[in-house]
N, C-alpha and C. Protein backbone atom coordinates (compact mmCIF):
# COMPACT_ATOMS: atom_id res chain seq x y z
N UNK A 1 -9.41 -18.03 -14.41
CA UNK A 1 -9.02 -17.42 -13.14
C UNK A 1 -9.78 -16.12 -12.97
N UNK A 2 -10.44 -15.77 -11.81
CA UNK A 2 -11.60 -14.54 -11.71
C UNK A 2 -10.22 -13.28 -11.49
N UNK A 3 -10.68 -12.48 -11.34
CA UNK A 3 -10.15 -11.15 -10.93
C UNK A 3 -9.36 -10.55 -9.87
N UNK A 4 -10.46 -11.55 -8.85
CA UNK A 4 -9.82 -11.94 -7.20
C UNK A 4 -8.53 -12.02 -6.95
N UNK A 5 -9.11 -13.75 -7.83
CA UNK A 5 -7.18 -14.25 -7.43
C UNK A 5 -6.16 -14.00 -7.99
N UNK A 6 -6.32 -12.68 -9.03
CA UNK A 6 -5.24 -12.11 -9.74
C UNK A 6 -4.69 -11.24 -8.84
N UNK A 7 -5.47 -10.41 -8.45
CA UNK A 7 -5.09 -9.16 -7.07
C UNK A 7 -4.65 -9.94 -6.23
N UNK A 8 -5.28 -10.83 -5.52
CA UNK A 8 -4.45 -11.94 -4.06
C UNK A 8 -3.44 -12.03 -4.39
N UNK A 9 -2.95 -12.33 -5.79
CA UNK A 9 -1.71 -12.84 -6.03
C UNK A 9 -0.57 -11.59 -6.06
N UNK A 10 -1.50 -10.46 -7.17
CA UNK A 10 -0.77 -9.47 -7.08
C UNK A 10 -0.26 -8.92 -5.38
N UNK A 11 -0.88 -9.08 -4.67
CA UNK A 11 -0.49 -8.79 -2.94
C UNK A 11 0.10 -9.61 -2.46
N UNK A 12 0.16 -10.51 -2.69
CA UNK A 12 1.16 -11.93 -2.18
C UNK A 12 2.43 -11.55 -2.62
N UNK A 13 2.54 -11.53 -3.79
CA UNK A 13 3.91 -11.36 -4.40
C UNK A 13 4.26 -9.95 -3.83
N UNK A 14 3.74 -8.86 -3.72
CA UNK A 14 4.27 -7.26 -3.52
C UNK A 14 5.12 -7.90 -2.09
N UNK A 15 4.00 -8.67 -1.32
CA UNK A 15 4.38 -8.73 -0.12
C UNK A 15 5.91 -9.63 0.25
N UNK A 16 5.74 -10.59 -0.82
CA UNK A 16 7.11 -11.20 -0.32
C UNK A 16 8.31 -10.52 -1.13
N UNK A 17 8.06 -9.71 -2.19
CA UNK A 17 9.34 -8.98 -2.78
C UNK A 17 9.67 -7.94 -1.20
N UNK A 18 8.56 -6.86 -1.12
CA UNK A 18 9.09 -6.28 -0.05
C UNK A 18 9.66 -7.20 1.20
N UNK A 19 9.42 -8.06 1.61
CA UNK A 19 10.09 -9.01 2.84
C UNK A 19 11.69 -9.43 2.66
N UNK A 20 11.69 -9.61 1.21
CA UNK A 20 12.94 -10.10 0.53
C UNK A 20 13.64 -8.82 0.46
N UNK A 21 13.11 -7.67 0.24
CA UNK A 21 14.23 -6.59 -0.08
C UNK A 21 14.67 -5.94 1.21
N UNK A 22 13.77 -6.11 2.13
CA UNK A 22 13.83 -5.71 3.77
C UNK A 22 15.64 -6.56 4.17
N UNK A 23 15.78 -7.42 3.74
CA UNK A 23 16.92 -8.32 3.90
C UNK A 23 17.79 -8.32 2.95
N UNK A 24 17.48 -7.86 1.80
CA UNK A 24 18.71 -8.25 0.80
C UNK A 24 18.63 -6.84 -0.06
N UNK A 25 19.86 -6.39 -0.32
CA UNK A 25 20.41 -5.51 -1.35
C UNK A 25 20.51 -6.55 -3.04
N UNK A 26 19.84 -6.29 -3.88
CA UNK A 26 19.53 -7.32 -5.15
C UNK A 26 18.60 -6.14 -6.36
N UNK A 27 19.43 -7.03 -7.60
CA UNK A 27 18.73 -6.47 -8.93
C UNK A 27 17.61 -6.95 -8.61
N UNK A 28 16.73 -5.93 -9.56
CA UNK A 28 15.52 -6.82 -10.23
C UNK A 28 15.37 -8.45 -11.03
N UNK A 29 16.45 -8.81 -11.62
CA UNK A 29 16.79 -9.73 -12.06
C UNK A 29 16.63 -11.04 -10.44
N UNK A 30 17.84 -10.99 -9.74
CA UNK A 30 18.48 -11.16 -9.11
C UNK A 30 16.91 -11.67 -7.73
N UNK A 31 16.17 -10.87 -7.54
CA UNK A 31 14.72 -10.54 -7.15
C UNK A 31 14.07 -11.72 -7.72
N UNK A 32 13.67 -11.96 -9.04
CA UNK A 32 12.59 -12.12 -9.64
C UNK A 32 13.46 -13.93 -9.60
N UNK A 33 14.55 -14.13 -9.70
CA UNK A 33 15.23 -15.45 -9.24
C UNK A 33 14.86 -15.79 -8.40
N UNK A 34 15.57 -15.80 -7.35
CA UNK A 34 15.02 -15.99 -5.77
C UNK A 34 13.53 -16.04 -5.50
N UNK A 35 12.84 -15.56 -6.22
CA UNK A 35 11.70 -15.69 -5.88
C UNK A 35 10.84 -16.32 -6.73
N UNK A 36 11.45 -16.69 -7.73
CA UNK A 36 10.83 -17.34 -9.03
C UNK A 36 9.38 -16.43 -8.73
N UNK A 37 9.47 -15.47 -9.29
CA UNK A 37 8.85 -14.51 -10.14
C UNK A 37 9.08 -13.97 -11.41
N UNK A 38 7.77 -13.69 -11.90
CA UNK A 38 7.72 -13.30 -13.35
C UNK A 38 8.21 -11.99 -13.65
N UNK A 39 9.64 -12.12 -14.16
CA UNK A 39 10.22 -10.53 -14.19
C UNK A 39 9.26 -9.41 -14.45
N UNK A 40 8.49 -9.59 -15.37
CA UNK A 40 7.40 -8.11 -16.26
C UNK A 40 6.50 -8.13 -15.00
N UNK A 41 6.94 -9.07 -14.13
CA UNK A 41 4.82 -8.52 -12.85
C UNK A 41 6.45 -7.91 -11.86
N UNK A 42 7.63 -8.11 -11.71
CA UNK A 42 8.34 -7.72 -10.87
C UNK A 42 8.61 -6.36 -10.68
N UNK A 43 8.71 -6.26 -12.40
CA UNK A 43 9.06 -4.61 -12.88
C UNK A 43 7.24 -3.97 -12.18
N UNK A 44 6.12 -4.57 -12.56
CA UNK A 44 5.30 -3.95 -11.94
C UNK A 44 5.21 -3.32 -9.99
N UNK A 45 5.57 -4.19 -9.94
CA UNK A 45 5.69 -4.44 -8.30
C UNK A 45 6.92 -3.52 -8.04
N UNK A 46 7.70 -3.60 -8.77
CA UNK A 46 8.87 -2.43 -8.45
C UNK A 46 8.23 -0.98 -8.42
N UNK A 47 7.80 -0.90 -9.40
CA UNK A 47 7.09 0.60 -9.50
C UNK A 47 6.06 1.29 -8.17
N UNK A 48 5.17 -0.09 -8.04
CA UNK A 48 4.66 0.19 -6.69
C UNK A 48 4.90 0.68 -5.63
N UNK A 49 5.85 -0.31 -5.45
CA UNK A 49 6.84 -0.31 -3.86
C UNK A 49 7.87 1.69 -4.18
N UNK A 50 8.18 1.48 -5.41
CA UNK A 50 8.82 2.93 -5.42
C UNK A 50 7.79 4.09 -5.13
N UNK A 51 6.59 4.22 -5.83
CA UNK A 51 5.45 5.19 -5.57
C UNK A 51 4.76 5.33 -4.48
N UNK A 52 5.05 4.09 -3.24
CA UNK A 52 4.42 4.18 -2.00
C UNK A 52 5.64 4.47 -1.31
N UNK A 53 7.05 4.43 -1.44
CA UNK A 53 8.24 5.26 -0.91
C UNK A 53 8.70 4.57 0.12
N UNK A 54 8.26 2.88 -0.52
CA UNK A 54 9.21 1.74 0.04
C UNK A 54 10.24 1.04 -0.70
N UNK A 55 10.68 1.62 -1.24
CA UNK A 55 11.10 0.98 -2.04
C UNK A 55 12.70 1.97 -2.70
N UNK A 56 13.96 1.58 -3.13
CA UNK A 56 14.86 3.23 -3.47
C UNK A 56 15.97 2.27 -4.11
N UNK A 57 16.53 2.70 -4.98
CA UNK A 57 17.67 2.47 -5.67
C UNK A 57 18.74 2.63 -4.58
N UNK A 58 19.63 1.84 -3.88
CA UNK A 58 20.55 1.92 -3.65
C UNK A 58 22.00 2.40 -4.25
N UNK A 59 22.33 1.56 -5.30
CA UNK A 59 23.50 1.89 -6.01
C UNK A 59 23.51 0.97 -7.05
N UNK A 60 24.87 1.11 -7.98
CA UNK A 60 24.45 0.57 -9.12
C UNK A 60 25.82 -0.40 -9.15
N UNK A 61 25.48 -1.77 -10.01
CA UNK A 61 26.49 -2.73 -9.62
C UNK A 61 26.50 -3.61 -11.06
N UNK A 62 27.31 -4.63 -10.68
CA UNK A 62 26.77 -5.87 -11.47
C UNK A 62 26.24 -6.80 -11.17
N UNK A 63 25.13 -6.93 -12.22
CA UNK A 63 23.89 -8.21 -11.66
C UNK A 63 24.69 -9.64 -11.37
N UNK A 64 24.08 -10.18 -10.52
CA UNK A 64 25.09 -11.46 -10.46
C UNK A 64 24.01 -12.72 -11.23
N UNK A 65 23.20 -12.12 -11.56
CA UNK A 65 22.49 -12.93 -12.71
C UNK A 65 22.95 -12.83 -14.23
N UNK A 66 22.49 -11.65 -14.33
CA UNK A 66 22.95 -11.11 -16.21
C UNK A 66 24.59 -10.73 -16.33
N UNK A 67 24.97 -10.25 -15.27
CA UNK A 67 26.29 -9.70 -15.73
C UNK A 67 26.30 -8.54 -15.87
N UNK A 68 25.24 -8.06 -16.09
CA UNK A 68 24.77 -6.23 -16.70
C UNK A 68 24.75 -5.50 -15.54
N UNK A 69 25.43 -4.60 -15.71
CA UNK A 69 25.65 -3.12 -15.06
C UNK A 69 23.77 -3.07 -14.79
N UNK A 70 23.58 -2.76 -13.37
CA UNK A 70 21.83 -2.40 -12.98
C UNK A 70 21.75 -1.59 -11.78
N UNK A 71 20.75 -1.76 -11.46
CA UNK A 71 20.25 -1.09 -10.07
C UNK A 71 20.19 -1.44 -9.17
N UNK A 72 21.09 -1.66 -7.57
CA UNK A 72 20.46 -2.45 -6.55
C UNK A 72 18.94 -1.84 -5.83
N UNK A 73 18.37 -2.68 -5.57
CA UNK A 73 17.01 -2.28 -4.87
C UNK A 73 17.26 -3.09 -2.96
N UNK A 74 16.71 -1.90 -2.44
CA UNK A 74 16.51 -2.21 -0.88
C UNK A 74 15.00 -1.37 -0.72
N UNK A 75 14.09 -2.34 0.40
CA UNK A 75 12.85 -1.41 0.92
C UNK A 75 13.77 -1.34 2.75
N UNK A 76 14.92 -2.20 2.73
CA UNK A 76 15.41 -1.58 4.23
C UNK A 76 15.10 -0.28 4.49
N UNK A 77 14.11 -0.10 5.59
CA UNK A 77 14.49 1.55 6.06
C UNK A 77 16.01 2.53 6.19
N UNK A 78 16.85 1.88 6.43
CA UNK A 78 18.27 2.84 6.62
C UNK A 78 18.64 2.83 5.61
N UNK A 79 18.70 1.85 4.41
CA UNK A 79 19.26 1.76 2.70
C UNK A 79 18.07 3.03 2.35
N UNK A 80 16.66 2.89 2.54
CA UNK A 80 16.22 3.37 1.46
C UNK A 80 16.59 5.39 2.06
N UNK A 81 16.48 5.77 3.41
CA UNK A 81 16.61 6.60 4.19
C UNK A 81 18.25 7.58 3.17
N UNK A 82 19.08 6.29 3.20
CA UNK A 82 20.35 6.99 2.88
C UNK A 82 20.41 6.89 1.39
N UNK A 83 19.63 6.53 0.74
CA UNK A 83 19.63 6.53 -1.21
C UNK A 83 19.47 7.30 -1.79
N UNK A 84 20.28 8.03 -2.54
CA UNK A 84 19.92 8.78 -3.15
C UNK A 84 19.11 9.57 -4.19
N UNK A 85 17.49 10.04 -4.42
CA UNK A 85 17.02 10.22 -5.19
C UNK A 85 17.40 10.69 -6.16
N UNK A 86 16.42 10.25 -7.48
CA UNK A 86 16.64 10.43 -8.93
C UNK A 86 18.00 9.67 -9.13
N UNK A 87 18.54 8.64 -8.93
CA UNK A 87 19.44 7.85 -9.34
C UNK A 87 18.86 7.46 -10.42
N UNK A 88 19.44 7.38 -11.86
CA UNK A 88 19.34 7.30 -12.76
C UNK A 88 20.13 5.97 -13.55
């Protein structure tokens, strides 16, 4: 596989996580389901979408995948608008 279609892909996927989070309040877990994505490129893509300041921790819940206490993620403009930074 060349280089290309690693990046295409890497932009394909950014693009439909952000489309998916535009609509849904969801873990990373929870994300990477629904979209049958590869959790470790999700966590990448998370980071992204956070450093271009689309991206914000909503609140913290239980995954309805793992069960584990996590992070909800929204790129909604009014979720990410009202989230509170440095949520930890």
């Amino acid at each position: 596989m060349s280089a290309g279609n690693n990046y295409n892909n890497f932009d394909a996927e950014l693009k439909q996580i952000k489309a998916y989070l535009l609509n849904h309040n969801a873990s990373a877990s929870m994300v990477a389901a629904a979209l049958k994505i590869y959790r470790p490129s999700l966590c990448r893509h998370k980071r992204t979408l956070e450093s271009n300041g689309v991206l914000k921790v909503t609140h913290k819940g239980i995954c309805k995948i793992t069960g584990r206490k996590v992070q909800y993620l929204s790129c909604d403009p009014q979720k990410v608008k009202g989230a509170i930074d440095g949520q930890e």
